[in-house]
Protein backbone atom coordinates (compact mmCIF):
# COMPACT_ATOMS: atom_id res chain seq x y z
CA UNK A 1 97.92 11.14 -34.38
CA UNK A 2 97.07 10.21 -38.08
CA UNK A 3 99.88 9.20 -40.49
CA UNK A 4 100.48 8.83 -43.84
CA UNK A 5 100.32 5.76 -46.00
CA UNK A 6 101.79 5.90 -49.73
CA UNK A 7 101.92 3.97 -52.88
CA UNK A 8 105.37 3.61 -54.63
CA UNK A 9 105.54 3.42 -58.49
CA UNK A 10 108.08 3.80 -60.91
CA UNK A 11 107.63 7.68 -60.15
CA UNK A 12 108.77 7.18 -56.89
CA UNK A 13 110.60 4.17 -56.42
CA UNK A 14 114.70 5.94 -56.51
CA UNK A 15 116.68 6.03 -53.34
CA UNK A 16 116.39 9.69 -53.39
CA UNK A 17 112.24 9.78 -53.82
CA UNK A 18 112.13 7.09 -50.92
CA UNK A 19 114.07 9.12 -48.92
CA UNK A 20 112.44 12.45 -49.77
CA UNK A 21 108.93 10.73 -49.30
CA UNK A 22 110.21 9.08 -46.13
CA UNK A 23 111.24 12.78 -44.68
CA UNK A 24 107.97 14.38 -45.69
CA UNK A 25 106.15 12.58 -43.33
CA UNK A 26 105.28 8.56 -44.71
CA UNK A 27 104.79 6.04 -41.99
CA UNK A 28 104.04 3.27 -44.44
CA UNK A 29 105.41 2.29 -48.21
CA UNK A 30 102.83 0.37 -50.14
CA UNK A 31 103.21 -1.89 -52.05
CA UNK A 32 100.41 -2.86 -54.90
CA UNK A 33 100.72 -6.34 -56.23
CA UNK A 34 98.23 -5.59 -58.32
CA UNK A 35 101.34 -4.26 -60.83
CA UNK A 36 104.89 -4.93 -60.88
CA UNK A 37 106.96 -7.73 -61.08
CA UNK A 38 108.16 -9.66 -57.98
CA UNK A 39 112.27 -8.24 -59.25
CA UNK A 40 110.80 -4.80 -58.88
CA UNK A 41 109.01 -5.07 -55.49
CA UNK A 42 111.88 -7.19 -54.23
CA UNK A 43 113.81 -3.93 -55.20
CA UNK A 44 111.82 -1.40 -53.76
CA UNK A 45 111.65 -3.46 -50.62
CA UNK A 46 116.06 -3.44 -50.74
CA UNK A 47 115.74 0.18 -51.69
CA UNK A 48 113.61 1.28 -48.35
CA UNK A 49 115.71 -0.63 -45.86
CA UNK A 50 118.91 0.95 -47.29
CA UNK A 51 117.65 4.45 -47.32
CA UNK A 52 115.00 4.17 -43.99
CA UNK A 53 116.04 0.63 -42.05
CA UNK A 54 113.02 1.34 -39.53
CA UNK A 55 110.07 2.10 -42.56
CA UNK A 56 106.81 0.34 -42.42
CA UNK A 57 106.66 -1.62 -45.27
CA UNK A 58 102.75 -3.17 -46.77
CA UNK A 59 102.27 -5.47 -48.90
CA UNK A 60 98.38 -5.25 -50.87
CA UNK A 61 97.13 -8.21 -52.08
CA UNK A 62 95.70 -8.26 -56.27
CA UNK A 63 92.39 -9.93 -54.84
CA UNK A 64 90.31 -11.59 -56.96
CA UNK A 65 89.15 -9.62 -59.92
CA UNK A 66 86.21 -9.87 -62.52
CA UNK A 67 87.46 -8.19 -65.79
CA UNK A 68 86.05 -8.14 -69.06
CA UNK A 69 88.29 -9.77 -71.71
CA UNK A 70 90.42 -8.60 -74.60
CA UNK A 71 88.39 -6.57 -77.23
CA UNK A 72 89.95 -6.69 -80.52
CA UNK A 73 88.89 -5.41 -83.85
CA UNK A 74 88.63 -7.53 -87.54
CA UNK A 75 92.37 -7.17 -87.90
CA UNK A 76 93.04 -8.59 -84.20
CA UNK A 77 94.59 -5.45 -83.21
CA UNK A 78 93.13 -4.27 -79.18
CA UNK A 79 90.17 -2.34 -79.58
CA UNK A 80 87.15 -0.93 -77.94
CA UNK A 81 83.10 -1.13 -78.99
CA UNK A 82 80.87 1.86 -77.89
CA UNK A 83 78.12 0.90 -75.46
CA UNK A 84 74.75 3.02 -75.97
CA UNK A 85 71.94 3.69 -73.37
CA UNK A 86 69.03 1.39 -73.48
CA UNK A 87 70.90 -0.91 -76.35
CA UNK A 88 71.11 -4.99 -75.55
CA UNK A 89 74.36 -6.26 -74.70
CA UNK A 90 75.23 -10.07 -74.25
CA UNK A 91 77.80 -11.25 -71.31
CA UNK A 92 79.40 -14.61 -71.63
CA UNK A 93 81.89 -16.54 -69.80
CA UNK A 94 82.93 -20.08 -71.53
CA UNK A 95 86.34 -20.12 -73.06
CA UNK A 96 85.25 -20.53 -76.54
CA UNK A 97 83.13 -17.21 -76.43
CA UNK A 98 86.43 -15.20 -75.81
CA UNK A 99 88.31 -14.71 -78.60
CA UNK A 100 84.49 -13.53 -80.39
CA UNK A 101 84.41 -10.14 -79.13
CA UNK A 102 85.18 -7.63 -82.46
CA UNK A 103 84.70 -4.00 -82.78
CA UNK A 104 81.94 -4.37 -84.85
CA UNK A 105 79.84 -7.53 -84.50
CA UNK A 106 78.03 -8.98 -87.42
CA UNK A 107 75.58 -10.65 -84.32
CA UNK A 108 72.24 -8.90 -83.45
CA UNK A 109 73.39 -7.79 -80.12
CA UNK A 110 77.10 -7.55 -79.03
CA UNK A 111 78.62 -10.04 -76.85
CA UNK A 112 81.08 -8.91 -73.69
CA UNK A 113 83.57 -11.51 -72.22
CA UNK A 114 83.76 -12.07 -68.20
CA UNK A 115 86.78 -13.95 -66.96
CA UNK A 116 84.73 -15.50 -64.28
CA UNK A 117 83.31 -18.97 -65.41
CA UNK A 118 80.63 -19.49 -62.63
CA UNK A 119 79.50 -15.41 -63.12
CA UNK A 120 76.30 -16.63 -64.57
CA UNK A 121 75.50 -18.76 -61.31
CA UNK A 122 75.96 -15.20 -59.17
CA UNK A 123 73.42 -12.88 -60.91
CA UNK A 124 69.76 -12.91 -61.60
CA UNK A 125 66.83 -10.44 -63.33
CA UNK A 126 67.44 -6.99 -62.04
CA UNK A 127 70.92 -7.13 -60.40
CA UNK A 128 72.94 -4.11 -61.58
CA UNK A 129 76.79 -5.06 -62.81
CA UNK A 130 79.20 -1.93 -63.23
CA UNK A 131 82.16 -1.86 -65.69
CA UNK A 132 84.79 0.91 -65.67
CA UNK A 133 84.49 1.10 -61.56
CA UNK A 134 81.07 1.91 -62.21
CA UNK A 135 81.18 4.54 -65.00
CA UNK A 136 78.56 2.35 -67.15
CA UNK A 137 76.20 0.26 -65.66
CA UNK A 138 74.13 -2.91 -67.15
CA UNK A 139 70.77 -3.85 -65.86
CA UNK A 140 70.45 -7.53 -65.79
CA UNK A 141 67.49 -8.84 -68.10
CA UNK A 142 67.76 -12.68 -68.52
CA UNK A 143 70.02 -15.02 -67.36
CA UNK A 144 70.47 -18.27 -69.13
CA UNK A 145 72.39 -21.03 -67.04
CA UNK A 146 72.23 -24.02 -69.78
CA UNK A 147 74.35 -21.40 -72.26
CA UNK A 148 75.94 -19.19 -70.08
CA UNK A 149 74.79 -16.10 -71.12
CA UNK A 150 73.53 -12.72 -69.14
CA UNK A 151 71.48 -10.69 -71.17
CA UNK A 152 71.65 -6.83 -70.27
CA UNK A 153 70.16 -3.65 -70.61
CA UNK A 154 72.61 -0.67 -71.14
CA UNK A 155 71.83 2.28 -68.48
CA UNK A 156 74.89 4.36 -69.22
CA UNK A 157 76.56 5.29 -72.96
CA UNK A 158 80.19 4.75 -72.89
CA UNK A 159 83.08 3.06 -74.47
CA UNK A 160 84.30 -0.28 -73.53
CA UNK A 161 88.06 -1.77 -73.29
CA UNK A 162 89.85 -4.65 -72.85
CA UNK A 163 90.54 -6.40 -69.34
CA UNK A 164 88.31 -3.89 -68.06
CA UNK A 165 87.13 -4.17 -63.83
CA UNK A 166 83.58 -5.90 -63.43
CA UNK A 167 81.51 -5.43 -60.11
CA UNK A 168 78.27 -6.80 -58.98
CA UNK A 169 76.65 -4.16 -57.32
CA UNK A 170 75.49 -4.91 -53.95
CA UNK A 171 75.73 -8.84 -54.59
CA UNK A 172 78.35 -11.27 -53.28
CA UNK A 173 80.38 -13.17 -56.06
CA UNK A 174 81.28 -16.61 -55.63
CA UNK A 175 84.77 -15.94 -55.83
CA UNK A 176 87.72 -17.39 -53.51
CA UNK A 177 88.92 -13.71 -51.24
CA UNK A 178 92.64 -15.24 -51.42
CA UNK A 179 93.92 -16.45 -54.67
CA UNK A 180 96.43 -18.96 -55.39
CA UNK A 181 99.06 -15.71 -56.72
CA UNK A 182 97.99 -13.82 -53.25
CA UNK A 183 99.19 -16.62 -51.54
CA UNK A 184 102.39 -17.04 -54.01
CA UNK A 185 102.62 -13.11 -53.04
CA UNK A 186 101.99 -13.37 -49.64
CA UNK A 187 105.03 -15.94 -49.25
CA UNK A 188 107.50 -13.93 -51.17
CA UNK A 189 106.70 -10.86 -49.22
CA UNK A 190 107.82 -12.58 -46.08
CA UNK A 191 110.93 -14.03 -47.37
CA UNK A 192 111.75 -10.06 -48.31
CA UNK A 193 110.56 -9.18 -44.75
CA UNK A 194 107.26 -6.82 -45.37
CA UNK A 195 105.91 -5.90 -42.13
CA UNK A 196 101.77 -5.60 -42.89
CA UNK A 197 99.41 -7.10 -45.57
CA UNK A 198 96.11 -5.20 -46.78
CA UNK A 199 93.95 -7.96 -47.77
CA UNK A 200 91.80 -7.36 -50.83
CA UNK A 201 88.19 -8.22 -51.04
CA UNK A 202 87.76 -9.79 -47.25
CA UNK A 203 84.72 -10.88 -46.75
CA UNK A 204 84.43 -12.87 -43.88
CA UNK A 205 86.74 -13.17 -40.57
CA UNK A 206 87.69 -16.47 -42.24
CA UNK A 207 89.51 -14.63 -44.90
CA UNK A 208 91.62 -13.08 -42.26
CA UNK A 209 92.40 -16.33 -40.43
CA UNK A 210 93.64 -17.93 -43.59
CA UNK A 211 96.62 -15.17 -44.32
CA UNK A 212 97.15 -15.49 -40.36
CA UNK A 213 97.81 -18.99 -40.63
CA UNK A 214 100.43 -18.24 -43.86
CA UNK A 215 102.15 -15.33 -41.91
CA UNK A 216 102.30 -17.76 -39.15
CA UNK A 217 103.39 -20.93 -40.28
CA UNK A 218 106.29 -18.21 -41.74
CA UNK A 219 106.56 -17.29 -38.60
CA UNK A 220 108.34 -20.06 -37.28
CA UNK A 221 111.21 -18.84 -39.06
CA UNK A 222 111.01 -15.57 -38.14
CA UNK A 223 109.76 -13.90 -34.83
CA UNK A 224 108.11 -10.53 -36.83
CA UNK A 225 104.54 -9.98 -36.15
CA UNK A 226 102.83 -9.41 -39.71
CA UNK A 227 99.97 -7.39 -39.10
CA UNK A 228 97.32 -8.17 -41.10
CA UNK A 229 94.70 -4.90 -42.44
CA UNK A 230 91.27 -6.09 -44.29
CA UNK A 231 90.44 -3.76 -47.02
CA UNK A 232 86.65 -3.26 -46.57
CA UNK A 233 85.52 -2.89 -50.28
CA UNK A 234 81.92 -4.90 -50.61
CA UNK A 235 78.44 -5.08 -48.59
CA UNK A 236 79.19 -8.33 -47.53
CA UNK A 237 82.17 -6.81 -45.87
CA UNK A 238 80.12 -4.21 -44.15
CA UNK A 239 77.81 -6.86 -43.14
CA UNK A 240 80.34 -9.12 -41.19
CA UNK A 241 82.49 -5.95 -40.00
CA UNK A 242 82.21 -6.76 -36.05
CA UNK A 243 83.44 -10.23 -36.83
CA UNK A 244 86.43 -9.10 -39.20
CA UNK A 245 87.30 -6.12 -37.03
CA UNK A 246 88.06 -8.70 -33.86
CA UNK A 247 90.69 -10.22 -35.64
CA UNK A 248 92.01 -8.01 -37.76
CA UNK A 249 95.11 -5.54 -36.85
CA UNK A 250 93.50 -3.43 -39.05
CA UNK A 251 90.69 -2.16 -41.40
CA UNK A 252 91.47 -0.12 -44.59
CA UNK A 253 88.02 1.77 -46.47
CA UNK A 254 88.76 1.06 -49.65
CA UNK A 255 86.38 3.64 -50.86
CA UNK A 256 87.18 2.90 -54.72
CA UNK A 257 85.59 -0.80 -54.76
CA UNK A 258 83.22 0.47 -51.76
CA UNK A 259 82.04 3.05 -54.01
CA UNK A 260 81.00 1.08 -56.98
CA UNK A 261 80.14 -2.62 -55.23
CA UNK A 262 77.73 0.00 -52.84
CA UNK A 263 75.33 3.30 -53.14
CA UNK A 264 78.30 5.87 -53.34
CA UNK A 265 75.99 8.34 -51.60
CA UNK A 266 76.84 6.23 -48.59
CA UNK A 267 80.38 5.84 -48.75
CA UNK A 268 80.59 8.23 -46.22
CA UNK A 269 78.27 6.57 -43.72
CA UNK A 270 80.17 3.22 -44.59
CA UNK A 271 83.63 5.72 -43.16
CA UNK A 272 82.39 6.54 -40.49
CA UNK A 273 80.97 3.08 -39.81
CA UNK A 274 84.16 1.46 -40.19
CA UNK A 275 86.42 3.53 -38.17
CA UNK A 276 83.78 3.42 -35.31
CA UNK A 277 84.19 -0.17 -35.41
CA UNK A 278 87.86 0.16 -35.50
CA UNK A 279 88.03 1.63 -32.67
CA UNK A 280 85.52 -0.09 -30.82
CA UNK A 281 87.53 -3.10 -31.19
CA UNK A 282 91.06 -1.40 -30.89
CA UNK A 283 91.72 -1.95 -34.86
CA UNK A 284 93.83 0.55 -36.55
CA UNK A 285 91.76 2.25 -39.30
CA UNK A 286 93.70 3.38 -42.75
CA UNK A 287 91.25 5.80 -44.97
CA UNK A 288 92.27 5.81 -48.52
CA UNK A 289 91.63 6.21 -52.05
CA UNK A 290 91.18 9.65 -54.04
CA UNK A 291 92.53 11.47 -51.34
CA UNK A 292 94.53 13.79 -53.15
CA UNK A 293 93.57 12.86 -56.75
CA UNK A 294 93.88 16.32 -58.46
CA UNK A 295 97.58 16.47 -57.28
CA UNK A 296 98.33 13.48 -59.76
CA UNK A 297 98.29 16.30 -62.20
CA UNK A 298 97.92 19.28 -60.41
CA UNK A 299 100.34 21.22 -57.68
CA UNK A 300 97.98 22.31 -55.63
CA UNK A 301 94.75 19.86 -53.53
CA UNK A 302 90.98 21.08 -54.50
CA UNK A 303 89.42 22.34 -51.53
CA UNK A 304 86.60 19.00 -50.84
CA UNK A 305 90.32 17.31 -51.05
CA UNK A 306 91.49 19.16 -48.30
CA UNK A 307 87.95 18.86 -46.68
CA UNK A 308 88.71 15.25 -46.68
CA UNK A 309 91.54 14.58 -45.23
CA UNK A 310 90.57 16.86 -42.36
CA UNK A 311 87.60 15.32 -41.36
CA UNK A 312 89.81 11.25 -41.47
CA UNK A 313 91.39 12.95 -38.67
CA UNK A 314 88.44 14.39 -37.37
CA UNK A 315 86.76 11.53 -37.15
CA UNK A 316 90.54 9.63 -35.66
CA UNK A 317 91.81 7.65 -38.38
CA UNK A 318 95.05 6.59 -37.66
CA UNK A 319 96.20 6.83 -41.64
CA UNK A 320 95.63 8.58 -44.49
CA UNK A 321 96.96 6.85 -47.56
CA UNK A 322 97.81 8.29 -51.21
CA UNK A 323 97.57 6.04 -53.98
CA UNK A 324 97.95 7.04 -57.65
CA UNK A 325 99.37 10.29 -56.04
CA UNK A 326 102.78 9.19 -55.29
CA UNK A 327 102.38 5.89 -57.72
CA UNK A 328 102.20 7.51 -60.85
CA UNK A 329 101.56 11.88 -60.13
CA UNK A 330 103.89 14.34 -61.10
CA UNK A 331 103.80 15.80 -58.08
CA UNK A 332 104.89 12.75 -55.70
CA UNK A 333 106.53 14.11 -52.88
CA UNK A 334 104.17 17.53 -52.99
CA UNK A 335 100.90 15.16 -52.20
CA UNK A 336 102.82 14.02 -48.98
CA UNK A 337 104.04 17.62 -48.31
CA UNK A 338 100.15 18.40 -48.86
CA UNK A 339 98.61 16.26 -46.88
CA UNK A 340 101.26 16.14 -43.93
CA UNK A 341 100.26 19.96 -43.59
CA UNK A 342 96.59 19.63 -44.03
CA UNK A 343 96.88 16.57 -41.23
CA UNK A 344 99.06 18.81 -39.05
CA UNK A 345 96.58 21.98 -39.40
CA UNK A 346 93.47 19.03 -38.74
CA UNK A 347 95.30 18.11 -35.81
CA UNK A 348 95.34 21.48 -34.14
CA UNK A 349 91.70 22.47 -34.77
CA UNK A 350 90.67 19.43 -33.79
């Protein structure tokens, strides 16, 4: 039978939301380490075991993350520039470049900061990199090792902010899958007693063996079994899925990343992929992202929303999750209410 996975946020993290939540249907509380402070996690954790002793409680890793830097304006006030179709724009990564990126340049072409140093190393003449999770794409001109720039071609108009996500479409990035604060994370997690760790970004099998070795080494202390769920979110990841799915307790599509690092015309090949594997190799299979993403606003699901969820269950997933939808949506506890029901009527027409 599929269950229900949700996000808490400061919309939802009260004794009386957790328990509400918690009666509605939710199997798991996530946990996003991409925001929030270890004191408030630590207190959300406290909060769940007071109110629901037995809850599942996950843990998702920040990952590593390519994000443009902080855009500021001739005052040094945080600002944005406007990107234009076809126009030239300039990507650089050494330290010194950083604090050059104005609202209005006086250069001939505007320059974009990446916070990844070796980002020049990873790309070459016609690789596509998305900013904004892929609302503007840059096609990749020139690439010039000895200064460190990536010379661009705009292919979408749009505007640009600070600390904004960067993808490489397609491409593997020569970034490490477990950071040194996942692993800071990671520890504190299991001193709080989390049951289950999404993994951001895995890549390989080896990234799975390396937080099985933390959670193990913890272990010693502590007899819990920390499942461990890879978050399948790049090619690379669909490429190795056999290998990650045999070791894994789980496999999460992570259909936001997916989306923009891959074709989103496939995305739902890549689902149905993925929870075949799952299955083939007993792995638990979590679908998520944009399940519900009207009701962050909205009362009521749109009808391809609805059309979603059924056919995760259709096709067995063993969770749904909601992300934004019970993080930070009015309508928290009527996304659960939602999708229990939809889940329930899936179930039965199955």
């Amino acid at each position: 039978m599929t269950k229900i996975v949700a996000t808490l946020g400061l919309v939802s993290d009260s004794k009386e939301k957790i328990l509400e939540l918690a009666n509605a249907g939710v199997e798991i509380f996530r946990l996003n380490f991409s925001h929030g402070s270890h004191a408030w996690h630590k207190k959300c954790i406290e909060t769940i075991r007071s109110v629901q002793p037995n809850a599942v409680i996950m843990l998702d890793t920040k990952g590593p993350e390519m994000r443009t830097g902080d855009i500021i304006n001739t005052n040094g006030k945080p600002s944005f520039f406007t990107i234009t179709k076809g126009e030239v724009l300039e990507l650089v990564s050494t330290i010194e470049e950083q604090d050059v990126l104005f609202e209005k340049s006086d250069t001939k072409n505007k320059k974009l900061f990446i916070n990844h140093k070796n980002f020049v190393n990873d790309v070459e003449a016609g690789d596509v990199i998305a900013l904004n999770s892929g609302l503007q794409n840059l096609e990749v001109i020139e690439v010039n090792t000895d200064k460190k720039i990536i010379t661009t071609q705009v292919l979408q108009s749009g505007k640009i902010k600070s600390r904004r996500h960067v993808n490489l479409v397609g491409k593997d990035v020569s970034l490490s899958t477990t950071t040194e604060i996942d692993k800071h994370d990671i520890i504190f997690g299991l001193e709080q007693g989390i049951d289950c760790i999404a993994m951001s970004f895995v890549r390989h099998a080896a990234d799975i063996e390396y937080v099985q070795n933390i959670c193990d080494n913890f272990e010693n202390k502590n007899d819990k079994k920390i499942k461990i769920y890879a978050k399948i979110e790049t090619q690379e990841a669909m490429n190795n899925l056999e290998e990650i799915a045999k070791i894994a307790d789980g496999l999460m599509v992570a259909r936001g990343d997916l989306g923009v690092e891959t074709p989103f015309e496939f995305v739902p090949a890549k689902r149905k992929q993925i929870l075949k594997t799952g299955k083939k190799y007993n792995c638990e299979v979590i679908v998520a992202t944009e399940m519900l993403e009207s009701m962050i606003t909205k009362p009521r699901p749109t009808r391809a929303e609805v059309s979603d969820i059924t056919f995760a269950v259709w096709q067995n997933a063993d969770y749904t999750m909601l992300s934004g939808e019970t993080a930070a949506g009015n309508f928290p506890l009527e996304s659960v209410q939602v999708m229990k029901k939809v889940i329930d009527a899936a179930i039965r027409t199955k």
